[in-house]
C-alpha atoms as a PDB file:
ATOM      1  CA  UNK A   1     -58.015  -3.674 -30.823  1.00  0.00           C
ATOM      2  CA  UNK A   2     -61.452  -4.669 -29.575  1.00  0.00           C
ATOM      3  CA  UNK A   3     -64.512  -4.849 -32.164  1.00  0.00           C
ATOM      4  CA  UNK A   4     -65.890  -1.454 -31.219  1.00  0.00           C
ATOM      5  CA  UNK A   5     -62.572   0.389 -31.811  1.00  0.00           C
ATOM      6  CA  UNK A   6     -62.067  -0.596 -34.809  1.00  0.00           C
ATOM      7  CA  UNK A   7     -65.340  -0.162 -36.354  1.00  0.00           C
ATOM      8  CA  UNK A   8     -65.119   3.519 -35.136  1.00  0.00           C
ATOM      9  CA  UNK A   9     -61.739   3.647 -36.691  1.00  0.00           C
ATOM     10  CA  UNK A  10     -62.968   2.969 -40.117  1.00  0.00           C
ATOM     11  CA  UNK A  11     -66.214   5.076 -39.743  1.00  0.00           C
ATOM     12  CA  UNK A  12     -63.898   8.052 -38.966  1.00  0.00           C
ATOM     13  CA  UNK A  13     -61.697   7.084 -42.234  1.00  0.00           C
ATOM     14  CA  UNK A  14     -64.819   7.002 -44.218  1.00  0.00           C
ATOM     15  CA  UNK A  15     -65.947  10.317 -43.136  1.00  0.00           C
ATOM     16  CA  UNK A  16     -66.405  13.024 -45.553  1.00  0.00           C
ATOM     17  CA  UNK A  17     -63.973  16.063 -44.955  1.00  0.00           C
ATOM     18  CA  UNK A  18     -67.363  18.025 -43.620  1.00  0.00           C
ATOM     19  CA  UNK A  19     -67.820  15.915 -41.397  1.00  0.00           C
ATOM     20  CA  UNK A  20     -63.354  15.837 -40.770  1.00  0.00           C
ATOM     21  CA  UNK A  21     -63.812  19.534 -39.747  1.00  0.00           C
ATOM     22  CA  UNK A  22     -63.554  20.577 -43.922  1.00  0.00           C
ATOM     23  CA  UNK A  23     -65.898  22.548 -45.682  1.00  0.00           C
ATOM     24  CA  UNK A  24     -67.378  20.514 -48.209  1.00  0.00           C
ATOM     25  CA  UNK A  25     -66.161  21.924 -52.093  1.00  0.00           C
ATOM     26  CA  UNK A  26     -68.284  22.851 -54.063  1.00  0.00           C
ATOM     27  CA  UNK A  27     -68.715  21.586 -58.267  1.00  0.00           C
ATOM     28  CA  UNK A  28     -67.782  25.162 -59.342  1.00  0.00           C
ATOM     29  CA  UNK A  29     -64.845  24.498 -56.812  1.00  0.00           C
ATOM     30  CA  UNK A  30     -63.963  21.216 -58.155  1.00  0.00           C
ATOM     31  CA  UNK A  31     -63.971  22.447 -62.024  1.00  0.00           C
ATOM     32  CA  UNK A  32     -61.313  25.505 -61.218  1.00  0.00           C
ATOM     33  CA  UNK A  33     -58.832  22.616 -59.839  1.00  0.00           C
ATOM     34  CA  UNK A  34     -59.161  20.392 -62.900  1.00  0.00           C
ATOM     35  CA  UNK A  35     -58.724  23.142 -64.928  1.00  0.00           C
ATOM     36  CA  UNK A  36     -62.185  23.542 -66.890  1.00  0.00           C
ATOM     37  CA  UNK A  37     -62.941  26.849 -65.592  1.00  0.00           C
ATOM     38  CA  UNK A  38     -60.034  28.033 -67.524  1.00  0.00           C
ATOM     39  CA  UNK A  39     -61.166  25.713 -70.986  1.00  0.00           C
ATOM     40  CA  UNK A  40     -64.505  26.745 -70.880  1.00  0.00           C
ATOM     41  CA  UNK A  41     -63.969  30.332 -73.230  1.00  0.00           C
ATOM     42  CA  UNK A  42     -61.532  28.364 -75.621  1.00  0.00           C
ATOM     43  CA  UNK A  43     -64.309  25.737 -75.858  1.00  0.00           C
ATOM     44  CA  UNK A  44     -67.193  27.632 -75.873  1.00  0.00           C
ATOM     45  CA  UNK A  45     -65.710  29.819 -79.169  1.00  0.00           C
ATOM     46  CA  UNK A  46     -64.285  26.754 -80.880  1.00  0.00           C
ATOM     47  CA  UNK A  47     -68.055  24.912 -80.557  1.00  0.00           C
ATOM     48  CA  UNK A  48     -69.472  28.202 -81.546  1.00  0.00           C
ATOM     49  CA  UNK A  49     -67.533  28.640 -84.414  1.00  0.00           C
ATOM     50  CA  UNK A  50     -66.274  25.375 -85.940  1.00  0.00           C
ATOM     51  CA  UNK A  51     -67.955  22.604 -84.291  1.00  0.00           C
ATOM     52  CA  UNK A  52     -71.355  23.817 -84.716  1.00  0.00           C
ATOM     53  CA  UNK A  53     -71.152  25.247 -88.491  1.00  0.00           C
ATOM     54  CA  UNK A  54     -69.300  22.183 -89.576  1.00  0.00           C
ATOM     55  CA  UNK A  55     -72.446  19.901 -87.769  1.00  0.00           C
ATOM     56  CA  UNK A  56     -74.722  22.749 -89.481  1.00  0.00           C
ATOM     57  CA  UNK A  57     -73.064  22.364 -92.704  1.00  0.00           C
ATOM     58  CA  UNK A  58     -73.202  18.649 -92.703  1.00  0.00           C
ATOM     59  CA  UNK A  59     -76.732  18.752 -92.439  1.00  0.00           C
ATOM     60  CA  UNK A  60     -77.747  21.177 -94.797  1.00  0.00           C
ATOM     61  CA  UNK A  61     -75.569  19.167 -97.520  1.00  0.00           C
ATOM     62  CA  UNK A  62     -78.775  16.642 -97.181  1.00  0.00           C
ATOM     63  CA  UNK A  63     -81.034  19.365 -98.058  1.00  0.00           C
ATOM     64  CA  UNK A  64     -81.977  21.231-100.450  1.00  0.00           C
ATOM     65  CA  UNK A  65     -81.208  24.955 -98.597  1.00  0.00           C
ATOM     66  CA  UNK A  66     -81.157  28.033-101.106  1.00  0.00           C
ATOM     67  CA  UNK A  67     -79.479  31.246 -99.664  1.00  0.00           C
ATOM     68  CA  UNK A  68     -82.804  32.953-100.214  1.00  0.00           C
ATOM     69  CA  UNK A  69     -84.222  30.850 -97.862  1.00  0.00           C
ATOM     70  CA  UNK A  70     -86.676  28.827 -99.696  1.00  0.00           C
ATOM     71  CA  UNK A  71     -86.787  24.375 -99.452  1.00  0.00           C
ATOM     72  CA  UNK A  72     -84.634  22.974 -96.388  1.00  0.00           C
ATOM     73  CA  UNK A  73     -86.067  19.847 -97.271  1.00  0.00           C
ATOM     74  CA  UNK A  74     -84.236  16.787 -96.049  1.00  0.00           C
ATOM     75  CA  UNK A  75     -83.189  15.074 -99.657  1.00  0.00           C
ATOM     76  CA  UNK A  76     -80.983  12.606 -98.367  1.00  0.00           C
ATOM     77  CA  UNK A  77     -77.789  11.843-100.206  1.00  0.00           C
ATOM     78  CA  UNK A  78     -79.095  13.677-103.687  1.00  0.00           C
ATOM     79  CA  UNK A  79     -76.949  16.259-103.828  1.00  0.00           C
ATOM     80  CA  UNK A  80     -73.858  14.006-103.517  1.00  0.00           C
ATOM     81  CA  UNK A  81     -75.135  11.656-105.691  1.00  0.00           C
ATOM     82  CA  UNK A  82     -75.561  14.837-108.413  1.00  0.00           C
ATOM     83  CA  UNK A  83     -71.976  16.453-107.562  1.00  0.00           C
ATOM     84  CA  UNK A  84     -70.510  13.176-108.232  1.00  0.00           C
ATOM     85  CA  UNK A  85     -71.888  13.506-111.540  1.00  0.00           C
ATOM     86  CA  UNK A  86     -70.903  16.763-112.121  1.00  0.00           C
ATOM     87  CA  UNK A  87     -68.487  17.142-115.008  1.00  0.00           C
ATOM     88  CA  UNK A  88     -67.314  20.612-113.346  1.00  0.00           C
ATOM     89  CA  UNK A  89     -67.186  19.279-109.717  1.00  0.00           C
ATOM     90  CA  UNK A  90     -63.944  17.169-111.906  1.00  0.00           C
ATOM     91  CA  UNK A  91     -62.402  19.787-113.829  1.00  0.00           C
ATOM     92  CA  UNK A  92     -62.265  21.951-111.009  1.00  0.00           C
ATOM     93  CA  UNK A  93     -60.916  19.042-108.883  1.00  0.00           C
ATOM     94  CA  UNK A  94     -58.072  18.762-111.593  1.00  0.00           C
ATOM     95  CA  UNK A  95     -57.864  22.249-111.158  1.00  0.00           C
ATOM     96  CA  UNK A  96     -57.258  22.081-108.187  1.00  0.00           C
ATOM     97  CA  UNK A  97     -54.549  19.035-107.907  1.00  0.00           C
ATOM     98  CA  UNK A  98     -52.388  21.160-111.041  1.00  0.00           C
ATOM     99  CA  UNK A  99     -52.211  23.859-108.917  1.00  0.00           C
ATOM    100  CA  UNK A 100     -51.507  22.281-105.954  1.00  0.00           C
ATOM    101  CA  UNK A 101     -48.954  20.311-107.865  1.00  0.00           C
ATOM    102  CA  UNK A 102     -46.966  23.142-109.804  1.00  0.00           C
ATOM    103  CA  UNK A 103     -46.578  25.241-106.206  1.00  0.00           C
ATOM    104  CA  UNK A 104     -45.885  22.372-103.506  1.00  0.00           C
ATOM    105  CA  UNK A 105     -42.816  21.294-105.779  1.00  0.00           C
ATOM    106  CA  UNK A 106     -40.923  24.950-105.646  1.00  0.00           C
ATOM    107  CA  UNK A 107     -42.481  26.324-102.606  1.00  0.00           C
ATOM    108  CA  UNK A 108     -40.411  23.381-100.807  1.00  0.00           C
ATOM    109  CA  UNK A 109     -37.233  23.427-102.815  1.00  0.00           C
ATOM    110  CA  UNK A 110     -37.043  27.261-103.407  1.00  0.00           C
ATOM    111  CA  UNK A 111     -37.695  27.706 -99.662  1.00  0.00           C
ATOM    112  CA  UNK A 112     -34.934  25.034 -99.013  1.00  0.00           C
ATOM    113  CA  UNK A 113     -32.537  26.974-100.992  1.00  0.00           C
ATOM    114  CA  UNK A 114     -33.443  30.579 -99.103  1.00  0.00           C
ATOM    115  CA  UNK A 115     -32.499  29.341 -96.392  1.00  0.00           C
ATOM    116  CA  UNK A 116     -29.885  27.417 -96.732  1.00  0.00           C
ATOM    117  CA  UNK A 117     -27.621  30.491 -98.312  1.00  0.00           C
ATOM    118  CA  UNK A 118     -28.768  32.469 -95.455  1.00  0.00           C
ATOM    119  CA  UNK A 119     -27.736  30.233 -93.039  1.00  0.00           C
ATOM    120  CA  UNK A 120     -24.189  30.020 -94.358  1.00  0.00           C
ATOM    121  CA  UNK A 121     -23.390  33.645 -93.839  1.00  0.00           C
ATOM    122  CA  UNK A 122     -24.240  35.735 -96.525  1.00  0.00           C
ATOM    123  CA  UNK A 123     -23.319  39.400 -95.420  1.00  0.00           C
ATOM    124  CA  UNK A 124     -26.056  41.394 -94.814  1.00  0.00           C
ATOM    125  CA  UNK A 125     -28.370  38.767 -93.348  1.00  0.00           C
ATOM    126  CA  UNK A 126     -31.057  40.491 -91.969  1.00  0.00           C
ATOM    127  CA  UNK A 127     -32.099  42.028 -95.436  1.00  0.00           C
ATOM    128  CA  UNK A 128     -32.276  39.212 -96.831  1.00  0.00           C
ATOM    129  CA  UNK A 129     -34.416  38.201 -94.233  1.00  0.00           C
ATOM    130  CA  UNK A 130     -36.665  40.893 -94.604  1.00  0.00           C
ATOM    131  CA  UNK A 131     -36.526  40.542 -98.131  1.00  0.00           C
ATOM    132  CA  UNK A 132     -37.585  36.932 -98.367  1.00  0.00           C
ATOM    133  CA  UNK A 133     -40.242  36.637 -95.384  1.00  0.00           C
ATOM    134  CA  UNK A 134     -41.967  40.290 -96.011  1.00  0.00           C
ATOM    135  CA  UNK A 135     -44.185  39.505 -99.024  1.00  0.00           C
ATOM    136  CA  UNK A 136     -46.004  37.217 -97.114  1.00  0.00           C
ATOM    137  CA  UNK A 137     -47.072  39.743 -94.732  1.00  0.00           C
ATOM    138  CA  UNK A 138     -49.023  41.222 -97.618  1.00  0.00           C
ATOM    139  CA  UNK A 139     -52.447  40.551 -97.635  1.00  0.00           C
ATOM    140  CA  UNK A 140     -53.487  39.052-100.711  1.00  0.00           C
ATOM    141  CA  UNK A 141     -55.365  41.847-102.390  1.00  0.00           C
ATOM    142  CA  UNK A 142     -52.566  44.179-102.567  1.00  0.00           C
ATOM    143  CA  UNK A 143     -50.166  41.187-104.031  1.00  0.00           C
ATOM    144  CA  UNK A 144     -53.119  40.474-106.334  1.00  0.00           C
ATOM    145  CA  UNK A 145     -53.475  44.035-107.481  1.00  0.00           C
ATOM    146  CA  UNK A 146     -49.591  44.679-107.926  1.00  0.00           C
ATOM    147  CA  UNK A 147     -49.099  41.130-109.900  1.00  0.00           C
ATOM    148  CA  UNK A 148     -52.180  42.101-111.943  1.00  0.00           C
ATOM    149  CA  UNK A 149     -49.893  45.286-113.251  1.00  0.00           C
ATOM    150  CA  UNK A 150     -47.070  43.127-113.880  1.00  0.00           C
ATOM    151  CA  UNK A 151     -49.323  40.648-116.207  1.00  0.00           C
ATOM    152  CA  UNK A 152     -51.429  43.169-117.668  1.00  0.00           C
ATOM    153  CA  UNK A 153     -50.846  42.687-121.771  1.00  0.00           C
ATOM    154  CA  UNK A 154     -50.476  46.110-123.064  1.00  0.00           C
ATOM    155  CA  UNK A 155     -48.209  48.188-120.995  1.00  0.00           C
ATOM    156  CA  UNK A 156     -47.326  45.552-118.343  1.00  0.00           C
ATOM    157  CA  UNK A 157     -43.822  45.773-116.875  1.00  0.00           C
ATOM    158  CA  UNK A 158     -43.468  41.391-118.107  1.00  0.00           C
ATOM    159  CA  UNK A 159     -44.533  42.263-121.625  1.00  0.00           C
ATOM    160  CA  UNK A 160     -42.149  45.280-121.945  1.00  0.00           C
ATOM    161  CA  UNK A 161     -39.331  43.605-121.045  1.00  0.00           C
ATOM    162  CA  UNK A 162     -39.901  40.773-123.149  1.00  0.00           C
ATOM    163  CA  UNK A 163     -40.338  43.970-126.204  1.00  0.00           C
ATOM    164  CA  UNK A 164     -37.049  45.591-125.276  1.00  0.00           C
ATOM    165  CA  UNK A 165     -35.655  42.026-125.804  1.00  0.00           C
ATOM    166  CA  UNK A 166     -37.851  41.776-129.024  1.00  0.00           C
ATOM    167  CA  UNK A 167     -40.118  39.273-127.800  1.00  0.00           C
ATOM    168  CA  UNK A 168     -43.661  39.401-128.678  1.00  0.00           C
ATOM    169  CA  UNK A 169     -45.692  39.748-125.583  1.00  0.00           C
ATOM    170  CA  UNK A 170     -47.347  37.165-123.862  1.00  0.00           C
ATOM    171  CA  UNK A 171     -51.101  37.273-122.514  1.00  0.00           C
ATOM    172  CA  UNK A 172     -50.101  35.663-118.998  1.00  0.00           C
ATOM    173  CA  UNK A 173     -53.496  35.447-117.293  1.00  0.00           C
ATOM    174  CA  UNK A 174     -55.697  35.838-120.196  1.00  0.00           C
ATOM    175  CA  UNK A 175     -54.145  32.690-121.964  1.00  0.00           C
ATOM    176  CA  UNK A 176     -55.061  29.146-121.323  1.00  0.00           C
ATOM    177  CA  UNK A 177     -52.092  28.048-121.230  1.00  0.00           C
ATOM    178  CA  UNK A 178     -50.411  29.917-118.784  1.00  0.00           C
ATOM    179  CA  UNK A 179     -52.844  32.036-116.574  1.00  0.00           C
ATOM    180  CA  UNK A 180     -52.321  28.914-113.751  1.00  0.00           C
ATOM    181  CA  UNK A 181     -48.947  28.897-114.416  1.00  0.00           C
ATOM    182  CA  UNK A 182     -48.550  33.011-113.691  1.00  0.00           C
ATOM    183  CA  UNK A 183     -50.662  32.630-110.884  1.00  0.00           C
ATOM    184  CA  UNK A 184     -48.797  29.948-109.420  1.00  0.00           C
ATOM    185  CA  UNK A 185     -45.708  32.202-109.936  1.00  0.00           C
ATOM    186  CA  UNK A 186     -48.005  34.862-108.023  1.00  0.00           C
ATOM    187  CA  UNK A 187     -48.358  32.083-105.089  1.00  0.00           C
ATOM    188  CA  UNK A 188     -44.755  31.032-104.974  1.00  0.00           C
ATOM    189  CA  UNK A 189     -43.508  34.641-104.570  1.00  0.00           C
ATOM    190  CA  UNK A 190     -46.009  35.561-102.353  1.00  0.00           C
ATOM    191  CA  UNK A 191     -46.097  32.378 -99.855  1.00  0.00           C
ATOM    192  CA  UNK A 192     -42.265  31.150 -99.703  1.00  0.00           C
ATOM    193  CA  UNK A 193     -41.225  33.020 -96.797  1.00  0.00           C
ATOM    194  CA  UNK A 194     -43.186  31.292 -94.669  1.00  0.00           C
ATOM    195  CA  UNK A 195     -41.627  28.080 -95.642  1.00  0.00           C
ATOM    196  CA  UNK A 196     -38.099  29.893 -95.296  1.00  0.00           C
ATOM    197  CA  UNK A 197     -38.627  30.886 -92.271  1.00  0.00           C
ATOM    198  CA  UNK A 198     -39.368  27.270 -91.176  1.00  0.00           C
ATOM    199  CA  UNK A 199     -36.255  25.371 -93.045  1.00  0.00           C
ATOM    200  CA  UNK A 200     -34.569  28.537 -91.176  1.00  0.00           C
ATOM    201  CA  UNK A 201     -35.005  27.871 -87.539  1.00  0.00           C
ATOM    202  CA  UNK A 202     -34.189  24.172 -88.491  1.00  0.00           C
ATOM    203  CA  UNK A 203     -31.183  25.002 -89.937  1.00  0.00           C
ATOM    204  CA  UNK A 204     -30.032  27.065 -86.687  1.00  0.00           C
ATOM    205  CA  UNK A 205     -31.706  23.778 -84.293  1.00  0.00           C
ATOM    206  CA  UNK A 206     -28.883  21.742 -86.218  1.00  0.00           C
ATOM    207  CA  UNK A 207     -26.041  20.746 -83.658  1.00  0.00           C
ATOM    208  CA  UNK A 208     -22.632  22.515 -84.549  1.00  0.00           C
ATOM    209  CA  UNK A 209     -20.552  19.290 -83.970  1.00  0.00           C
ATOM    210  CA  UNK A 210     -21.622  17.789 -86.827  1.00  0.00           C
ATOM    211  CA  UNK A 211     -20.607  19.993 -88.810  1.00  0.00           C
ATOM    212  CA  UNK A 212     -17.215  20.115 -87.234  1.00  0.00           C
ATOM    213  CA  UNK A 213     -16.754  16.522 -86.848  1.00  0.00           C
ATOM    214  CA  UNK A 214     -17.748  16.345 -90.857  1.00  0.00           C
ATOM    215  CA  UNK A 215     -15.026  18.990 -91.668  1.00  0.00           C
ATOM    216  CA  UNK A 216     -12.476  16.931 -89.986  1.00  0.00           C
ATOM    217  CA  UNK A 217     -12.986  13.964 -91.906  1.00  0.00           C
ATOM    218  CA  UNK A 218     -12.517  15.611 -95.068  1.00  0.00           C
ATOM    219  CA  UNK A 219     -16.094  16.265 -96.224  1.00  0.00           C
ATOM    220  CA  UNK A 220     -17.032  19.327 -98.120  1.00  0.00           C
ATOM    221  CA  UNK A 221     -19.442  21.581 -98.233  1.00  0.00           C
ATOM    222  CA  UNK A 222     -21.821  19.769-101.110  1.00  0.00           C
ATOM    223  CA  UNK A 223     -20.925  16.346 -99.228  1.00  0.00           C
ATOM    224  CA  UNK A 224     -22.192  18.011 -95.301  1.00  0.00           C
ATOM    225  CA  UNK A 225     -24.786  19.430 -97.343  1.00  0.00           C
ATOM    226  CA  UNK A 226     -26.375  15.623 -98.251  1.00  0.00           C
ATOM    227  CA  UNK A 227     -25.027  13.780 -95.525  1.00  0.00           C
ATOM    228  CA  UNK A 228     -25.997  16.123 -92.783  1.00  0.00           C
ATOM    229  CA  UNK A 229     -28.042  18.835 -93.396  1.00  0.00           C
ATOM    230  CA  UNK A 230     -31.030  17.306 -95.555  1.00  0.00           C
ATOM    231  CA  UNK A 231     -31.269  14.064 -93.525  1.00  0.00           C
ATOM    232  CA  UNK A 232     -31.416  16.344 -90.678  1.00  0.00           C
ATOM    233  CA  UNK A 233     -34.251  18.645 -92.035  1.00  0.00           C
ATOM    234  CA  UNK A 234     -36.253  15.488 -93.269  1.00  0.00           C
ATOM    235  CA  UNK A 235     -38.946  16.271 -90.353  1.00  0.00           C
ATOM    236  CA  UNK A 236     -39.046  19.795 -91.374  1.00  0.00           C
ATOM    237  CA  UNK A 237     -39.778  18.865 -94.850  1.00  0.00           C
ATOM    238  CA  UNK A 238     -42.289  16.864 -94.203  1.00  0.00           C
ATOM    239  CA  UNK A 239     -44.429  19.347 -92.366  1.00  0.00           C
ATOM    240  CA  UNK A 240     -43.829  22.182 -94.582  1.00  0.00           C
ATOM    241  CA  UNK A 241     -45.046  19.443 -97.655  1.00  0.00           C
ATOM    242  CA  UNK A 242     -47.920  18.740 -95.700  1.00  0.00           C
ATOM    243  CA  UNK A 243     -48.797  22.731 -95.111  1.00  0.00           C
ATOM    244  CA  UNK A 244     -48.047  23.714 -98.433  1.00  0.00           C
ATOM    245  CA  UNK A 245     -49.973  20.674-100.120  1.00  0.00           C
ATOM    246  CA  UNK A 246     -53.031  21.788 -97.543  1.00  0.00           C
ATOM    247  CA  UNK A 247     -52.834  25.223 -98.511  1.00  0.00           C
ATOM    248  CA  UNK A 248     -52.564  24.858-101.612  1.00  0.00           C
ATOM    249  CA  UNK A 249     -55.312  22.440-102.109  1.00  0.00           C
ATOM    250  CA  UNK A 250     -57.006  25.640-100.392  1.00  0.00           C
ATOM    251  CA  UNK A 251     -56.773  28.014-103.314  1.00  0.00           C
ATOM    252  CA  UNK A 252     -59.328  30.822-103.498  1.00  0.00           C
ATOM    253  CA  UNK A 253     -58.333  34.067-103.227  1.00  0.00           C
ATOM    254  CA  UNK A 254     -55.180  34.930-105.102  1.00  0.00           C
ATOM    255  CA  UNK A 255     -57.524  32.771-108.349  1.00  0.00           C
ATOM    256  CA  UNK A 256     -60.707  35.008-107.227  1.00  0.00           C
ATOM    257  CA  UNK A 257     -59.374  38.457-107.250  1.00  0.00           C
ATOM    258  CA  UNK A 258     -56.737  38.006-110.270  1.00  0.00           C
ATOM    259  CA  UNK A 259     -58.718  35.637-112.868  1.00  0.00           C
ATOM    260  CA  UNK A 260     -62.131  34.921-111.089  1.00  0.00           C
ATOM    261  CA  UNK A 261     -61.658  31.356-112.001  1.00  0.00           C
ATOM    262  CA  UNK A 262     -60.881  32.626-116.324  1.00  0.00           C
ATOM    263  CA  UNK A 263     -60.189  32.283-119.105  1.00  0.00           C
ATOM    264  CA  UNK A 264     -62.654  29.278-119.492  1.00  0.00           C
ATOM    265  CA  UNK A 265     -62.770  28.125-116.449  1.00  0.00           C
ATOM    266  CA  UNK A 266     -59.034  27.085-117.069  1.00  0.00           C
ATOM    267  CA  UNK A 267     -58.191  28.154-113.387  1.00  0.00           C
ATOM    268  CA  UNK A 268     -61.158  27.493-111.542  1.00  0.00           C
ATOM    269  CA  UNK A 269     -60.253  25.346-108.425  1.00  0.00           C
ATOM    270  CA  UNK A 270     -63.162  23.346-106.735  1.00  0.00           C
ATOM    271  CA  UNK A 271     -63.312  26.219-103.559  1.00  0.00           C
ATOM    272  CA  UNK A 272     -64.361  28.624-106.129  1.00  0.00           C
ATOM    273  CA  UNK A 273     -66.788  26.656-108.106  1.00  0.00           C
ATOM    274  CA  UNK A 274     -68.431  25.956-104.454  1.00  0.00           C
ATOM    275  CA  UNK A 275     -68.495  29.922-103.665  1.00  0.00           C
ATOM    276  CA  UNK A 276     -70.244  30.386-107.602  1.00  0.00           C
ATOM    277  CA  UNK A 277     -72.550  27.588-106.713  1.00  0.00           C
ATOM    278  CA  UNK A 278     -74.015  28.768-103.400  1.00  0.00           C
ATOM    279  CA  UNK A 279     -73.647  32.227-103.917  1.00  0.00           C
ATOM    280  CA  UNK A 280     -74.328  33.001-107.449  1.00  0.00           C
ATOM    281  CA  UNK A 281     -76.425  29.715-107.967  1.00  0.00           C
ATOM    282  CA  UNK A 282     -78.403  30.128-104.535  1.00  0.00           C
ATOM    283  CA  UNK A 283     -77.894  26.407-104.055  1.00  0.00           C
ATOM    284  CA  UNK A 284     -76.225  26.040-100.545  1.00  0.00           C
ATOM    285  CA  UNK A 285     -77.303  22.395 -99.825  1.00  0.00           C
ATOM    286  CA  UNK A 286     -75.673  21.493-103.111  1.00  0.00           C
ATOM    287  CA  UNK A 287     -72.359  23.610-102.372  1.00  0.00           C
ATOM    288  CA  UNK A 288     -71.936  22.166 -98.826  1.00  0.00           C
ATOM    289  CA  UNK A 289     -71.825  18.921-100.166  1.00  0.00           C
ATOM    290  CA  UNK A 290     -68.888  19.422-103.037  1.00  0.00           C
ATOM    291  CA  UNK A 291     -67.662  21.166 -99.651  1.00  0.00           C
ATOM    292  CA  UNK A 292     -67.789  17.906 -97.675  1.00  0.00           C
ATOM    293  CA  UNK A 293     -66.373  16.080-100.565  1.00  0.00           C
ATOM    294  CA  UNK A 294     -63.679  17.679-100.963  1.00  0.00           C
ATOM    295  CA  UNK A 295     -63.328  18.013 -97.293  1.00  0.00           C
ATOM    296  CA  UNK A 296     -63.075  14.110 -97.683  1.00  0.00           C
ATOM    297  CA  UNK A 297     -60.644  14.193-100.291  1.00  0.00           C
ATOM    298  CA  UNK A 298     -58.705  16.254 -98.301  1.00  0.00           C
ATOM    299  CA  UNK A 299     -58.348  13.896 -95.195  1.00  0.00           C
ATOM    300  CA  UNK A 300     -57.722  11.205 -97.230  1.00  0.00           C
ATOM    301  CA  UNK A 301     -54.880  12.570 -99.054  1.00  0.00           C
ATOM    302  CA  UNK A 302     -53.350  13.932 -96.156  1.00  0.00           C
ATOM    303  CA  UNK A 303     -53.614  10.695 -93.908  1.00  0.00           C
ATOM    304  CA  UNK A 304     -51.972   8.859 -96.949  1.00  0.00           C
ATOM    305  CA  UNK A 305     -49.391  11.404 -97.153  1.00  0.00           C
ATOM    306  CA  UNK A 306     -48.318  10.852 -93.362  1.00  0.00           C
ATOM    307  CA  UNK A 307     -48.960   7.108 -93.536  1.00  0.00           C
ATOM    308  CA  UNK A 308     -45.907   6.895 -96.320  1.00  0.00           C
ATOM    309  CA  UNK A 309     -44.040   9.239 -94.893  1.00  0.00           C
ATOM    310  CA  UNK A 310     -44.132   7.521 -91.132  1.00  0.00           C
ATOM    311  CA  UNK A 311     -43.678   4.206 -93.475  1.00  0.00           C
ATOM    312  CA  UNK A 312     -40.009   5.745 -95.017  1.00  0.00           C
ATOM    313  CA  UNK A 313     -38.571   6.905 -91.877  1.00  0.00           C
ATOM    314  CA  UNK A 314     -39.235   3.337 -89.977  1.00  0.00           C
ATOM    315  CA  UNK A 315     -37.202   2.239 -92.851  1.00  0.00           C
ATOM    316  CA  UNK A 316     -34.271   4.855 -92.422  1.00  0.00           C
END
């Protein structure tokens, strides 16, 4: 090929598809084929409403922003400095962790349980799957209000049994030492078929020929139970500990609408203590930074959480 041919060869090669006879595409054009054009609402409403109040929070924890308005001053890390001092910023953390402690533990196991007797054929199985997943379709003021008649110390339904059985009557959320435990009886009711429903569908993902192959070597029911089905459910667990701790860790409302944090501040978690601090105190640079602290704690606990567990199954 002589020196002229080729050099027109490669000019036509490197000619733009305008110039090949294409129209030329434009940016708009370009964005629909990579797929932005169809991202752009999702990300447009997640910057609106996450990205940009968790940046706008951030920065008003380094100031000191009142909900009337007033200050906005830039105070730098003061207000962490003073929640870290805070003796209530504490209790309300241990608060917080007790609760989070005394619900994880049954929400998992009683869950577990659910669905496990479900799974091996009780008759009747759709009411009991109505019956165990429909409370948590309640929204939290009516299971507030309805728990609040079961506690209630006078003519309560709890305290009247317990005086048919000639018990003296207990004062379940206006006693310190059980108002976290009944609402954490409130929570467990209230939020375990959710975790039922997930042990559930893990359950039915569970191939039959194990099973089968266990039966046929003699193992019973207690043995397929261990060897099989909880090894097999380990991944399940794992996520619904890491939702329940999460939520848990959470806890407002059910606290808010039943004690409002009584008696004595005995079940006042940290999420509550920040609502009374920027909305009844007025200080919201202060409560956006036992926000972020917690916010902290939170990520740290749950990237510990996931490090051991990710650490135990290499081992298995």
């Amino acid at each position: 090929m002589s020196a002229p041919t080729a050099a027109a060869t490669r000019s036509g090669s490197d000619a733009s598809p305008a110039r090949a006879g294409f129209p030329e595409r434009t940016l708009w054009q370009r964005a629909a084929d990579s797929g932005w054009t169809f991202l752009a609402p999702f990300l447009a409403v997640y910057g609106l409403f996450l990205i940009w109040p968790l940046l706008n929070g951030l920065w008003m924890s380094f100031t000191d922003a009142t909900l009337n308005g007033a200050g906005g001053d830039f105070v730098g890390f003061a207000n962490y400095i003073e929640a870290l001092g805070d003796p209530l910023v504490w209790t309300t953390l241990g608060n917080t962790a007790f609760f989070t402690l005394i619900t994880t533990v049954p929400l998992v196991a009683i869950a577990l349980a659910m669905a496990v007797l479900v799974h091996t054929g009780l008759p009747g199985q759709w009411l009991w799957r109505l019956s165990f997943f429909l409370p948590f379709l309640l929204p939290v003021a009516t299971v507030a209000l309805v728990w609040n008649y079961l506690y209630v110390g006078d003519f309560g339904l709890l305290n009247q049994a317990l005086g048919i059985l000639g018990a003296e009557g207990v004062g379940w959320l206006t006693d310190e030492g059980t108002a976290m435990w009944s609402i954490a009886i409130t929570t467990v009711w209230w939020t375990v078929g959710f975790n039922f429903l997930l042990y559930l569908t893990a359950l039915q993902n569970i191939p039959d020929h194990l099973y089968e192959a266990a039966a046929l070597d003699g193992a019973g029911r207690w043995r397929r139970l261990v060897s099989i089905t909880l090894p097999q459910l380990a991944p399940t667990t794992v996520l619904v500990l890491v939702l329940q701790m999460l939520a848990s860790l959470k806890v407002f409302d059910q606290i808010y609408q039943m004690t409002d944090g009584g008696p004595g501040g005995d079940t006042r978690p940290i999420l509550l203590y920040v609502y009374e601090v920027g909305f009844t105190g007025y200080r919201l640079g202060y409560a956006s930074a036992i926000s972020y602290i917690f916010f902290f704690l939170i990520i740290i606990v749950s990237i510990a959480y996931m490090v051991i567990s990710s650490r135990r199954s290499v081992k298995a």
